[in-house]
Protein backbone atom coordinates (compact mmCIF):
# COMPACT_ATOMS: atom_id res chain seq x y z
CA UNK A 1 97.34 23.49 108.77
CA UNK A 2 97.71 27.37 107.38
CA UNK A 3 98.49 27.14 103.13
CA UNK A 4 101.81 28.18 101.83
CA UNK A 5 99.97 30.62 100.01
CA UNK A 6 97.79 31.56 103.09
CA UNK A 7 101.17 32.33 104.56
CA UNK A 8 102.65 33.86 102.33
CA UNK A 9 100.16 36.42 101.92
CA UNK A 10 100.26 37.52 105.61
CA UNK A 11 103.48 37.36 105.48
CA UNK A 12 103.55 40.12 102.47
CA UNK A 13 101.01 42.11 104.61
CA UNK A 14 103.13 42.33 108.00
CA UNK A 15 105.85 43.22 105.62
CA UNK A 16 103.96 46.40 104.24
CA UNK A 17 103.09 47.15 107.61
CA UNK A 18 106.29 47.08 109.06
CA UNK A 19 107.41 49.74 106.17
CA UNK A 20 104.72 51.64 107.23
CA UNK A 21 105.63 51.57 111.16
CA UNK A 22 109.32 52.04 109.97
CA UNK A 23 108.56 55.42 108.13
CA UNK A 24 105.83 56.66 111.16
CA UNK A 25 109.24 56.00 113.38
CA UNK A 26 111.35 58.15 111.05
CA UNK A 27 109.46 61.05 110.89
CA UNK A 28 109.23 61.54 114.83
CA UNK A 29 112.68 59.79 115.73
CA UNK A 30 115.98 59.17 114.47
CA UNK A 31 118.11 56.15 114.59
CA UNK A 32 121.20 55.70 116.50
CA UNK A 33 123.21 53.34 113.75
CA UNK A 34 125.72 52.40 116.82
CA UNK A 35 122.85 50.95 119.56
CA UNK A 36 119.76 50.55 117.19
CA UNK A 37 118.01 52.37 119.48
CA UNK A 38 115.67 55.38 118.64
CA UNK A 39 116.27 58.44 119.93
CA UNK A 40 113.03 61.04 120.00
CA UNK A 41 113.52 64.12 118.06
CA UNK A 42 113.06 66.99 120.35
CA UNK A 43 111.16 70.08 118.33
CA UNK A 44 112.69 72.97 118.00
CA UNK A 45 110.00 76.23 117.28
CA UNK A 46 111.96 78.99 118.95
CA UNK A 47 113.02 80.64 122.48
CA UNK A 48 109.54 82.43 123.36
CA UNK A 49 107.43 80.84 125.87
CA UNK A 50 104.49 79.97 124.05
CA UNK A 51 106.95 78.39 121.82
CA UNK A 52 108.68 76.42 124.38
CA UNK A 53 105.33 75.15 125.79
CA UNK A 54 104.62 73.64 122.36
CA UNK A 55 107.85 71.66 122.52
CA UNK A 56 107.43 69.77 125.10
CA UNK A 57 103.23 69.00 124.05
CA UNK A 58 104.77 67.86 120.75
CA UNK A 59 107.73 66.01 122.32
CA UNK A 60 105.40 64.65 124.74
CA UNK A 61 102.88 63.56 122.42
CA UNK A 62 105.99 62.17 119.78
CA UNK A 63 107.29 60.17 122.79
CA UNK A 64 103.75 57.56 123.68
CA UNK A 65 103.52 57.68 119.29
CA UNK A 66 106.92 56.47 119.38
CA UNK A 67 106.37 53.67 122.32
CA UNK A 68 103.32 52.21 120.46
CA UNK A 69 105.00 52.46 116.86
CA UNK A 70 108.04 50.62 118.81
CA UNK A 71 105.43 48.09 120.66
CA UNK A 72 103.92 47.15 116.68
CA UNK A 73 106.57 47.12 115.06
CA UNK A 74 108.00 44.72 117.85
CA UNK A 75 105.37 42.86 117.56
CA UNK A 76 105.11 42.39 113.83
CA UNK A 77 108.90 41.35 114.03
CA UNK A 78 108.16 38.91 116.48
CA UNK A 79 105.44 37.44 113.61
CA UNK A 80 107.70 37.43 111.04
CA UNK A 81 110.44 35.57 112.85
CA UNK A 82 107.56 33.00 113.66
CA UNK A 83 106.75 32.86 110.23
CA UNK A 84 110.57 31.20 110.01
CA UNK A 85 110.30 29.37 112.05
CA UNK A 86 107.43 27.84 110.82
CA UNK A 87 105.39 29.11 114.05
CA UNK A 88 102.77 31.42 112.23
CA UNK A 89 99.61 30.31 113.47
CA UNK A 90 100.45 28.94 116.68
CA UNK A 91 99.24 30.02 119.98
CA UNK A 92 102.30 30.67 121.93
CA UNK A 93 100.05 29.85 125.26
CA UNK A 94 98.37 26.79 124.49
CA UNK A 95 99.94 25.46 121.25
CA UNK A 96 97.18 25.48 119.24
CA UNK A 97 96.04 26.35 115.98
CA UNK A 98 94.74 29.72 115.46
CA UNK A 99 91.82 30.44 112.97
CA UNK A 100 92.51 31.55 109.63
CA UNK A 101 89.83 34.20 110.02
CA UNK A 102 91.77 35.81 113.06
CA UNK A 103 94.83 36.10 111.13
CA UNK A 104 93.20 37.02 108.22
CA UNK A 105 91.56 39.99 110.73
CA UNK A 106 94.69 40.15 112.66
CA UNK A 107 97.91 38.81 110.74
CA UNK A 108 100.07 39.55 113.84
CA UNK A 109 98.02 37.47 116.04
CA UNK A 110 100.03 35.64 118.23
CA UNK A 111 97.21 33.82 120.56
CA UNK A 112 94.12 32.28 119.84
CA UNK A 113 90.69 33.56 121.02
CA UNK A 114 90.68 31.72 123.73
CA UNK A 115 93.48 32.51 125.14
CA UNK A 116 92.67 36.27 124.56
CA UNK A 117 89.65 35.73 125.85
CA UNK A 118 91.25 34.30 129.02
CA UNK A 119 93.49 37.04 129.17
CA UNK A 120 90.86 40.33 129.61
């Protein structure tokens, strides 16, 4: 059984990171208030070719940043919501307790090693 204060502590770690995924997000994409949804900022450097070309890299490159910034920060809001539910710690394949040292490694660890294991 994880510690209150074990908890806790994650807990105030997948917060910071979340912050930190939030802002990452910002800078590349903005936030429709109506949908939630991000929308990718497309760059704008000027009309000349060479210009143009660099767009779309940048775009390109903002768009699979934005997918796994989107794909974390899912994830970590998936952890804390467990963490409410009094889940945090539980393998949601096999039930069981994961280690303290994985989720002091990993605090948005959602499996156990076995189970990962099992899954590569």
């Amino acid at each position: 059984m994880l510690s209150k204060d074990f908890i806790n502590a994650r807990k105030d770690e997948l917060e910071k990171k979340k912050a930190e995924l939030e802002d990452q997000l910002s800078s590349i994409v903005k936030l429709d208030r109506k949908s939630t949804e991000y929308d990718s900022n497309f760059p704008d450097f000027g009309d000349k070719e060479d210009e143009n070309a660099a767009e779309v890299a940048e775009y390109q490159n903002n768009l699979s940043l934005e997918e796994d910034l989107k794909f974390s920060l899912s994830r970590i809001n998936k952890v804390l919501q467990n963490i409410e539910n009094n889940r945090y710690g539980v393998c949601e394949k096999c039930n069981s307790e994961i280690k303290t040292e994985r989720l002091e490694a990993f605090p948005q660890a959602t499996v156990c090693m076995q189970c990962k294991q099992n899954d590569i």
